[in-house]
N, C-alpha and C. Protein backbone atom coordinates (compact mmCIF):
# COMPACT_ATOMS: atom_id res chain seq x y z
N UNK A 1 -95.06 -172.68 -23.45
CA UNK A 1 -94.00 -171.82 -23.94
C UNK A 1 -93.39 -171.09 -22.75
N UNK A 2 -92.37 -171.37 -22.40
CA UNK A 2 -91.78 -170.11 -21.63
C UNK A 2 -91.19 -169.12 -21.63
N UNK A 3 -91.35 -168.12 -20.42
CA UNK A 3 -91.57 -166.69 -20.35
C UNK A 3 -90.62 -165.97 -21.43
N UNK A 4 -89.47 -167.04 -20.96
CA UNK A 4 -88.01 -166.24 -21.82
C UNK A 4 -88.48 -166.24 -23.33
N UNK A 5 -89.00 -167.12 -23.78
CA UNK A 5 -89.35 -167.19 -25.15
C UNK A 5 -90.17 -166.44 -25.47
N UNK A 6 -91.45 -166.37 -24.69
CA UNK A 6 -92.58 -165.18 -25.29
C UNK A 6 -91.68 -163.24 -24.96
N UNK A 7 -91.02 -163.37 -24.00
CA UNK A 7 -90.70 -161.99 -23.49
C UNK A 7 -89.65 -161.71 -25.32
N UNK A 8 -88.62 -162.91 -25.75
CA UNK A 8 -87.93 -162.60 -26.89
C UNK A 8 -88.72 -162.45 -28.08
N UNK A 9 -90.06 -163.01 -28.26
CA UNK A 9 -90.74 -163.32 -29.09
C UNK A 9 -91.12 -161.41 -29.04
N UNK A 10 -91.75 -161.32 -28.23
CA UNK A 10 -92.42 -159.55 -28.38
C UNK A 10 -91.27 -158.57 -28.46
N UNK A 11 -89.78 -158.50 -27.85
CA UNK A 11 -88.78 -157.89 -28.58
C UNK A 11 -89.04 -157.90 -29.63
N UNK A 12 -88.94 -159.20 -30.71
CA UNK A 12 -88.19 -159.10 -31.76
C UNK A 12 -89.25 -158.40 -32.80
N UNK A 13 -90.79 -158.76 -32.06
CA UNK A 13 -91.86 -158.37 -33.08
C UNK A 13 -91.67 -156.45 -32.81
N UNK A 14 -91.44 -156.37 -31.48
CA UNK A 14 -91.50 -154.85 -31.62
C UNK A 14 -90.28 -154.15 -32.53
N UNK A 15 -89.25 -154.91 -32.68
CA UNK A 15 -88.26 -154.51 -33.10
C UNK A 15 -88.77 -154.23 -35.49
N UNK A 16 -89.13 -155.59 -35.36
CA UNK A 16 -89.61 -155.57 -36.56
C UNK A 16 -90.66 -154.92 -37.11
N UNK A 17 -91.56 -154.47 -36.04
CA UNK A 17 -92.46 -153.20 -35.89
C UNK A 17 -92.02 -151.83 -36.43
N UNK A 18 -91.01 -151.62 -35.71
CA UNK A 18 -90.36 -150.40 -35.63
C UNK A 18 -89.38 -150.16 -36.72
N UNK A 19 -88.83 -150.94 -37.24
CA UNK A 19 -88.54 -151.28 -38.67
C UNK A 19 -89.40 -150.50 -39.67
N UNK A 20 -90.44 -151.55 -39.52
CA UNK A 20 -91.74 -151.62 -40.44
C UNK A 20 -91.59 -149.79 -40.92
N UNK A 21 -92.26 -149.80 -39.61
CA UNK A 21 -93.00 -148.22 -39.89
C UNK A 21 -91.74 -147.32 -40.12
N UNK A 22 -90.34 -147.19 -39.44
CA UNK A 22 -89.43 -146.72 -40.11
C UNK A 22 -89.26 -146.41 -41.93
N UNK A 23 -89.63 -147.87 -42.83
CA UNK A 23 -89.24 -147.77 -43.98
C UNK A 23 -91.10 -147.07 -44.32
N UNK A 24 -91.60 -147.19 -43.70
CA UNK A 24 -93.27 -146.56 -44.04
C UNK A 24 -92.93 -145.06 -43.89
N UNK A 25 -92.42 -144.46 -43.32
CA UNK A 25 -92.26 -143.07 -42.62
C UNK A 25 -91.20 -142.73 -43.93
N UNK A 26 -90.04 -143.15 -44.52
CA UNK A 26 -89.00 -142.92 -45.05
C UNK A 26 -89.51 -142.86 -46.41
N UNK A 27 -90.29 -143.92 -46.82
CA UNK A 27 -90.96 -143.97 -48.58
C UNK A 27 -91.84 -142.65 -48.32
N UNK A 28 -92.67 -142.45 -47.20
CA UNK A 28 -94.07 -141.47 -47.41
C UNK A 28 -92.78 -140.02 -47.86
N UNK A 29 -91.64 -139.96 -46.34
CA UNK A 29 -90.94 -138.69 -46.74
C UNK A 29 -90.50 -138.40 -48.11
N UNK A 30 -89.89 -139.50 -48.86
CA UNK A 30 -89.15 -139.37 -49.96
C UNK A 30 -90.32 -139.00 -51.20
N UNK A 31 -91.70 -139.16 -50.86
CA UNK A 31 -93.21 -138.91 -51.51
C UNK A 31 -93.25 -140.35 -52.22
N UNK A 32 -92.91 -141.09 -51.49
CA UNK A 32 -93.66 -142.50 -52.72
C UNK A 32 -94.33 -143.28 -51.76
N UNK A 33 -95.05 -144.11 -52.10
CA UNK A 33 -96.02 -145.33 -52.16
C UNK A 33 -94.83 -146.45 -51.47
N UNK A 34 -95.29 -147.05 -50.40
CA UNK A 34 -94.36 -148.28 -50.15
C UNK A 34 -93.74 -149.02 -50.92
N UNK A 35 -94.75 -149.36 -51.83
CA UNK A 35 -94.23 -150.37 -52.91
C UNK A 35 -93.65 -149.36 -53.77
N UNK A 36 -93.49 -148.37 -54.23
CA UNK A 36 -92.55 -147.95 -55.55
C UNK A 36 -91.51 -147.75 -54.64
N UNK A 37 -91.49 -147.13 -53.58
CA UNK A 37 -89.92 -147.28 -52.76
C UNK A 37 -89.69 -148.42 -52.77
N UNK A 38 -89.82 -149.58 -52.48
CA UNK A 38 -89.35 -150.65 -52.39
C UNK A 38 -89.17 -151.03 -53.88
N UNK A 39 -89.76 -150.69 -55.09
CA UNK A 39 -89.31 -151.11 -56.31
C UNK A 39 -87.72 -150.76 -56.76
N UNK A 40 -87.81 -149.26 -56.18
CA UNK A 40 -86.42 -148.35 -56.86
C UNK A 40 -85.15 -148.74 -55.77
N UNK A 41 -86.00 -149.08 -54.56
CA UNK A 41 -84.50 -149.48 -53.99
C UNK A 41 -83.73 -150.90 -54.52
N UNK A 42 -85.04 -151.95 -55.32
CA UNK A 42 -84.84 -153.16 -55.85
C UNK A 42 -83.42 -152.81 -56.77
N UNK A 43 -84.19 -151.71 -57.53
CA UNK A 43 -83.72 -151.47 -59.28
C UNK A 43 -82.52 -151.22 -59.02
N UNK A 44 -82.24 -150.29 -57.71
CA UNK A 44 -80.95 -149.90 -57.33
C UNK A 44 -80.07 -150.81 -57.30
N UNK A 45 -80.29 -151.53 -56.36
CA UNK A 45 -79.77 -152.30 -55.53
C UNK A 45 -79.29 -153.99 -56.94
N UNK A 46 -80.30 -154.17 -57.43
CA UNK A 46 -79.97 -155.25 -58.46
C UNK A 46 -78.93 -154.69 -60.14
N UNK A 47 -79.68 -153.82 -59.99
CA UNK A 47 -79.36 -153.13 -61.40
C UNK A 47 -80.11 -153.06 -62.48
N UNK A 48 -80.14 -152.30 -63.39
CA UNK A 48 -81.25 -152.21 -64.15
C UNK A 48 -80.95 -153.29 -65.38
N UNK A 49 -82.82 -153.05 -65.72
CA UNK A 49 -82.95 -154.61 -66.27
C UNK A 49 -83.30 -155.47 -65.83
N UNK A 50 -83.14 -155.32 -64.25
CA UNK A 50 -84.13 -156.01 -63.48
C UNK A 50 -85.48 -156.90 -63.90
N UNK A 51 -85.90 -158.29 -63.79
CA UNK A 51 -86.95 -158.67 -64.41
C UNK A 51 -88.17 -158.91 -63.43
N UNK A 52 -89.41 -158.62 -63.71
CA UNK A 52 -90.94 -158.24 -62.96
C UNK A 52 -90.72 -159.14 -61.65
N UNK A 53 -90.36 -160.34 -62.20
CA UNK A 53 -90.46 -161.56 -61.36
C UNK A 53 -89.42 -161.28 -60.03
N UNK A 54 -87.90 -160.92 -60.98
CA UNK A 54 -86.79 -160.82 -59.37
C UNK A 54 -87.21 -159.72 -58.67
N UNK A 55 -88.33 -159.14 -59.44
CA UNK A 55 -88.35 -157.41 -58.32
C UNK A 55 -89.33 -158.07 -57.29
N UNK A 56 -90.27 -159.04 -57.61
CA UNK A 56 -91.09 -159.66 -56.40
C UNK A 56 -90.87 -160.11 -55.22
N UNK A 57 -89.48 -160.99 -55.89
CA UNK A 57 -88.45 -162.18 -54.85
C UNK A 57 -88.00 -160.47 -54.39
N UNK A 58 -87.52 -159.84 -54.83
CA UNK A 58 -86.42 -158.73 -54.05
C UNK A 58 -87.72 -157.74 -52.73
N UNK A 59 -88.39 -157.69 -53.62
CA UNK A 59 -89.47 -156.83 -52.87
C UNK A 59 -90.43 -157.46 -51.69
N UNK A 60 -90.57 -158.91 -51.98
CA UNK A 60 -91.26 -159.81 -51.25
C UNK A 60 -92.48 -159.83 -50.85
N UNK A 61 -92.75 -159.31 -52.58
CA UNK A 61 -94.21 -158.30 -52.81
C UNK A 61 -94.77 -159.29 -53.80
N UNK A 62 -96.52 -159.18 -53.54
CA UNK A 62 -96.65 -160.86 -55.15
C UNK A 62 -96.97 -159.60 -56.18
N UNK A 63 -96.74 -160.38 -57.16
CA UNK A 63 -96.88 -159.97 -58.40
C UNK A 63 -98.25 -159.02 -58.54
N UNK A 64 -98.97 -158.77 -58.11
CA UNK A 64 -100.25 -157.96 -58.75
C UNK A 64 -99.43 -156.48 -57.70
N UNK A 65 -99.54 -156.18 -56.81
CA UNK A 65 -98.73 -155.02 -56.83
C UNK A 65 -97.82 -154.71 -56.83
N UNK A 66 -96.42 -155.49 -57.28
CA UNK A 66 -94.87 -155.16 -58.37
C UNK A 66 -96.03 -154.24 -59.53
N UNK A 67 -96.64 -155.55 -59.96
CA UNK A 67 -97.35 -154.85 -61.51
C UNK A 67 -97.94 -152.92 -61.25
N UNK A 68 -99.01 -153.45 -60.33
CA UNK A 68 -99.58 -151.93 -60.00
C UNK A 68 -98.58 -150.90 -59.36
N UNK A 69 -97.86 -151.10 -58.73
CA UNK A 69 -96.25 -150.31 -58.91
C UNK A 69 -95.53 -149.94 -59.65
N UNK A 70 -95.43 -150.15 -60.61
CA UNK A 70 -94.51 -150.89 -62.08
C UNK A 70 -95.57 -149.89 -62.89
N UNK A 71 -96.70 -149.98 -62.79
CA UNK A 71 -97.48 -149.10 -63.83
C UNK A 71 -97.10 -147.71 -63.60
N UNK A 72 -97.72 -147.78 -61.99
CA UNK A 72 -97.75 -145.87 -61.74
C UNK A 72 -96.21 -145.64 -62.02
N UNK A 73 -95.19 -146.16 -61.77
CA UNK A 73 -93.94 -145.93 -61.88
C UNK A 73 -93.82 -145.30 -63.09
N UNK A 74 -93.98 -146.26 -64.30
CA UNK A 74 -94.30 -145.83 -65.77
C UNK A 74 -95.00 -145.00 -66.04
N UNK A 75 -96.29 -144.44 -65.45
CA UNK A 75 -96.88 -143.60 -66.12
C UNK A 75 -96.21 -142.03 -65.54
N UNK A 76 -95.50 -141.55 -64.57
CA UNK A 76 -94.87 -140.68 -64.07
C UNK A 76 -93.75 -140.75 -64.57
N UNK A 77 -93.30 -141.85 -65.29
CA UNK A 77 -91.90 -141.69 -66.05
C UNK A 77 -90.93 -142.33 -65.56
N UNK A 78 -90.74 -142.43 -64.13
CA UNK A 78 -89.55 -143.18 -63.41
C UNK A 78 -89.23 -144.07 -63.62
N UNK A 79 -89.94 -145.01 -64.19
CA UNK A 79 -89.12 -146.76 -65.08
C UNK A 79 -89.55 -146.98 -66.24
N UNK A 80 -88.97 -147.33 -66.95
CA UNK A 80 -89.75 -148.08 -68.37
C UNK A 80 -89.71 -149.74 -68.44
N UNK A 81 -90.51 -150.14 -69.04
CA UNK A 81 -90.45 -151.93 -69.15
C UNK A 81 -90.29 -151.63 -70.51
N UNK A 82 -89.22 -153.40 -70.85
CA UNK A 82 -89.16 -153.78 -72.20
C UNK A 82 -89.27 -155.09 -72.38
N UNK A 83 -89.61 -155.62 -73.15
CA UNK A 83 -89.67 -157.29 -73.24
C UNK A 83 -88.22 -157.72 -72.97
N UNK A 84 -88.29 -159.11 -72.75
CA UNK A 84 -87.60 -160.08 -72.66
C UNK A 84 -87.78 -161.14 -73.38
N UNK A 85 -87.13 -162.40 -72.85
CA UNK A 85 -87.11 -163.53 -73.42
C UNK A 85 -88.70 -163.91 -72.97
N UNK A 86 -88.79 -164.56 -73.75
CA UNK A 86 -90.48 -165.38 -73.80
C UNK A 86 -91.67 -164.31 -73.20
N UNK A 87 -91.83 -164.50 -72.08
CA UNK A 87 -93.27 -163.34 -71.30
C UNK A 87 -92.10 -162.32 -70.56
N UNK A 88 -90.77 -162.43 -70.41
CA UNK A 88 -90.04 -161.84 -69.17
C UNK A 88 -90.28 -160.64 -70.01
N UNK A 89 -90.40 -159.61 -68.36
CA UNK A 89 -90.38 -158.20 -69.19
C UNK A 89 -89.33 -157.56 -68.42
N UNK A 90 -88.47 -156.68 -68.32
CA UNK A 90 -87.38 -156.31 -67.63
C UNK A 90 -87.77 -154.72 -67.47
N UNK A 91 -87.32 -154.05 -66.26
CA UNK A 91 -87.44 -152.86 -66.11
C UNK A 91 -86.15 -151.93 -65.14
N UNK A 92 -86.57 -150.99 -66.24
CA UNK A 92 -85.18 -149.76 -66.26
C UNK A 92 -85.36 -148.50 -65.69
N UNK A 93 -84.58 -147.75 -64.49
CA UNK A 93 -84.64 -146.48 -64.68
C UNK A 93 -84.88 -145.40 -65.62
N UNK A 94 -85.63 -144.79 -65.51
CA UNK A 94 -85.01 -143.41 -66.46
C UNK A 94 -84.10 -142.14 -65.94
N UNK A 95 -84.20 -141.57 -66.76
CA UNK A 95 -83.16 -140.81 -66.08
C UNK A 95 -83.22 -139.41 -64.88
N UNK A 96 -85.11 -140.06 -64.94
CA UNK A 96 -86.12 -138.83 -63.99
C UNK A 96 -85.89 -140.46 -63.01
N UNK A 97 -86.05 -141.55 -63.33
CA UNK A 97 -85.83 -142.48 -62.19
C UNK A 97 -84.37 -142.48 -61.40
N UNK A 98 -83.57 -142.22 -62.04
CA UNK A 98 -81.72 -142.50 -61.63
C UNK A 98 -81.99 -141.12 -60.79
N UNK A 99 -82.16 -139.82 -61.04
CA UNK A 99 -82.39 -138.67 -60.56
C UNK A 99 -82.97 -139.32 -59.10
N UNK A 100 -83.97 -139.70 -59.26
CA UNK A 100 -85.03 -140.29 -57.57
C UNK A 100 -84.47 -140.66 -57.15
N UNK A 101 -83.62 -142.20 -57.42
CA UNK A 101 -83.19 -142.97 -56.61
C UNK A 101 -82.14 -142.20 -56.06
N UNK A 102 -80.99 -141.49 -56.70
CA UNK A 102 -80.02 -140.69 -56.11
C UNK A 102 -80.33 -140.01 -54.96
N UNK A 103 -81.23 -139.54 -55.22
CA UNK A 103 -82.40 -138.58 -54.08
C UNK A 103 -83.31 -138.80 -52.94
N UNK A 104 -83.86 -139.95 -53.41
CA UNK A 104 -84.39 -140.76 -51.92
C UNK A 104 -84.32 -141.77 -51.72
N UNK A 105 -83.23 -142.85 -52.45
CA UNK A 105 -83.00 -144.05 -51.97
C UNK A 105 -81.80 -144.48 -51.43
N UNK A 106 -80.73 -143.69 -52.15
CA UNK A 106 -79.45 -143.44 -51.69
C UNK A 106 -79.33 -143.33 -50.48
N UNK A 107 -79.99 -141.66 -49.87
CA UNK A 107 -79.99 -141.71 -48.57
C UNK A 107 -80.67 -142.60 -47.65
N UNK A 108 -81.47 -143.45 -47.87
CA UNK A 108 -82.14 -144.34 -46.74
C UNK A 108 -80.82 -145.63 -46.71
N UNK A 109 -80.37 -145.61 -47.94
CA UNK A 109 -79.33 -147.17 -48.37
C UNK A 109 -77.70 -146.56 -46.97
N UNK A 110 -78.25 -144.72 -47.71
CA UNK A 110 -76.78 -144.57 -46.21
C UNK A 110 -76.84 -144.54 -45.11
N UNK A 111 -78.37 -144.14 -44.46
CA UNK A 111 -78.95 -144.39 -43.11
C UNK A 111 -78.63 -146.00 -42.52
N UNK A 112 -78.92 -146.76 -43.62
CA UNK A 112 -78.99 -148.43 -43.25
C UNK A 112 -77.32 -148.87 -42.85
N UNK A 113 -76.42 -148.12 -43.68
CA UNK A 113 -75.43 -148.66 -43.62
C UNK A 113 -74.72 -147.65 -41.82
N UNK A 114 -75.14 -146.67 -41.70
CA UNK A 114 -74.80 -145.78 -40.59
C UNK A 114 -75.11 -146.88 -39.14
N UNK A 115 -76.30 -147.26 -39.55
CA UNK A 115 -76.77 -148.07 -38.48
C UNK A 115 -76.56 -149.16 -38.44
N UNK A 116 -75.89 -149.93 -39.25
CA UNK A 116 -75.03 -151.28 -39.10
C UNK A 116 -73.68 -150.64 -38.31
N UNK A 117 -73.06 -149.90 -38.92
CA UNK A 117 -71.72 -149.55 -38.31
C UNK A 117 -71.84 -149.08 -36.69
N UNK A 118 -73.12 -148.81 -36.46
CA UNK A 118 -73.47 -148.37 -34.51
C UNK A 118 -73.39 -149.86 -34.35
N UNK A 119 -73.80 -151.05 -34.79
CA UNK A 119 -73.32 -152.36 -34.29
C UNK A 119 -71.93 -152.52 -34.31
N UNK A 120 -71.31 -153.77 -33.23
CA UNK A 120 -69.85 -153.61 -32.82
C UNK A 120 -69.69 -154.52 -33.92
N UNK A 121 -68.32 -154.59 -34.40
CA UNK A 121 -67.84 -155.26 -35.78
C UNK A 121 -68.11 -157.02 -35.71
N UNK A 122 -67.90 -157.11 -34.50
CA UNK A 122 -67.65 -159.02 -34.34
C UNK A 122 -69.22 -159.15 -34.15
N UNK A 123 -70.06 -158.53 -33.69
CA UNK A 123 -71.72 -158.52 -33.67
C UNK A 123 -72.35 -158.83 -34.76
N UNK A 124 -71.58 -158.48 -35.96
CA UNK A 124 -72.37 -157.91 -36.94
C UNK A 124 -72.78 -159.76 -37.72
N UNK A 125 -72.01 -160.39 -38.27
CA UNK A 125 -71.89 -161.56 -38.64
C UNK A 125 -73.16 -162.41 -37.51
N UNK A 126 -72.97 -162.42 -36.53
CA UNK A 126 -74.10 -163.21 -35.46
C UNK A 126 -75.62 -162.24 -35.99
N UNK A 127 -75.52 -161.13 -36.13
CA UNK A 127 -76.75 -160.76 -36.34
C UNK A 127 -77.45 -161.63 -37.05
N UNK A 128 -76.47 -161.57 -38.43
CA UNK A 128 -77.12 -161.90 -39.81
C UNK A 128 -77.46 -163.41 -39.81
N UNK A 129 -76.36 -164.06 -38.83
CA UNK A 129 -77.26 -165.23 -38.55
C UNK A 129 -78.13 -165.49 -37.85
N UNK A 130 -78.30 -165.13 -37.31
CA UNK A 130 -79.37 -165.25 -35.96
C UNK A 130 -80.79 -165.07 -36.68
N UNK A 131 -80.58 -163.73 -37.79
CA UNK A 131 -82.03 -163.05 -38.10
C UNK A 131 -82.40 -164.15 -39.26
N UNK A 132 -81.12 -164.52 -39.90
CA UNK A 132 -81.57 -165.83 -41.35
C UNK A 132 -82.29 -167.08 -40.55
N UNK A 133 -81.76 -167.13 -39.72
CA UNK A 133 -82.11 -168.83 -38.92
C UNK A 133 -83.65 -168.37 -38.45
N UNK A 134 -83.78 -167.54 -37.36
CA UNK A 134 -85.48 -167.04 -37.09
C UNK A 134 -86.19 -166.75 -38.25
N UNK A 135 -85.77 -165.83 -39.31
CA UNK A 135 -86.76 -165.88 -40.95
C UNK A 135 -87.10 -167.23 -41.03
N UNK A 136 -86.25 -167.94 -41.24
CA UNK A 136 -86.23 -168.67 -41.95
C UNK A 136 -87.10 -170.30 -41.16
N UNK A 137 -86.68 -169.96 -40.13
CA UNK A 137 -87.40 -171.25 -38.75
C UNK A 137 -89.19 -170.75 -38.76
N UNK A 138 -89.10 -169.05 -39.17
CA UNK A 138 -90.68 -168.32 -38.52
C UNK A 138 -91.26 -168.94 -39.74
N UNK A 139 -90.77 -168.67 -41.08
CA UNK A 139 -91.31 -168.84 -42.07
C UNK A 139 -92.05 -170.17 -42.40
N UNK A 140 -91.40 -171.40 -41.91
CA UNK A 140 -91.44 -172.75 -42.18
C UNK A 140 -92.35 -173.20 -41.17
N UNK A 141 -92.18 -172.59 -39.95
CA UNK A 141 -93.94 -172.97 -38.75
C UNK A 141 -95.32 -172.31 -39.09
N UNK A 142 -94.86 -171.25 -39.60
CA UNK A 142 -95.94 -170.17 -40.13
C UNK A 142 -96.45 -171.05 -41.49
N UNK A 143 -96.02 -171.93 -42.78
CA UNK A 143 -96.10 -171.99 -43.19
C UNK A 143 -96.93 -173.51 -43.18
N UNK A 144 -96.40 -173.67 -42.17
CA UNK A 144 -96.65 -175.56 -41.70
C UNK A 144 -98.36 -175.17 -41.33
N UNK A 145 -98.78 -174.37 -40.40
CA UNK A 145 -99.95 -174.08 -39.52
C UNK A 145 -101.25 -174.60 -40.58
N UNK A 146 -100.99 -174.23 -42.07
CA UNK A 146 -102.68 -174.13 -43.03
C UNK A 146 -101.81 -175.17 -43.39
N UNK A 147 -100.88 -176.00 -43.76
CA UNK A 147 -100.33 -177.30 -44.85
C UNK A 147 -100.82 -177.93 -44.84
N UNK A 148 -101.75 -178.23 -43.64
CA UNK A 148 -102.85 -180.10 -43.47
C UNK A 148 -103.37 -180.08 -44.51
């Protein structure tokens, strides 16, 4: 492997590091649990009604803690579930949830957008490819390594 590659390789991990713990630091401030921040920014962000399953794909969380998220959420009041079609169960703000999200998800959603706009305008498009093509290249070697 060469240098140039490992030296980009530890950028990008520190970068995604620093990320990381950014949205870790931002859920603890706002007082939630990683995963229920990441639920309500889902709910936000999709709309309510949201179903268990797309909050997983959105959250990129497996299903046993959406669920254990999804509970404490419910039992504090901030979402309710209702059935769906066949097993789908769909889940909704309340209006102690719409209150939260206004309150601590909003502002992280305006932080995100503050800090796209510090990128230069013609940058911005190459980002998004650059970062889909590496997801998406990391994902498929990472994934290849246990496939034998």
């Amino acid at each position: 492997m060469t240098t140039d590659l490992m030296t980009l390789q530890r950028a990008i991990n520190a970068a995604s590091k620093r990320i990381d713990e950014a949205y870790h630091r931002a859920a603890r401030a706002a007082g939630l649990s990683d995963s229920s921040f990441d639920i309500l920014y889902a709910l936000h962000v999709a709309g309510e009604g949201c179903s268990q399953r797309r909050l997983c794909e959105l959250c990129f969380t497996g299903k046993q803690t959406v669920n254990s998220a999804i509970k404490r959420l419910q039992d504090e009041g901030t979402i309710r579930v209702e059935p769906g079609a066949g097993r789908m169960t769909h889940v909704f703000l309340t209006a102690r949830g719409r209150r939260i999200v206004g309150e601590r998800i909003v502002p992280v959603i305006d932080a995100e957008l503050a800090a796209l706009a510090a990128i230069p305008s013609g940058q911005r498009a190459a980002l998004v490819s650059a970062l889909t093509t590496y997801s998406t290249a990391l994902s498929d070697e990472l994934d290849a390594i246990w496939s034998d």
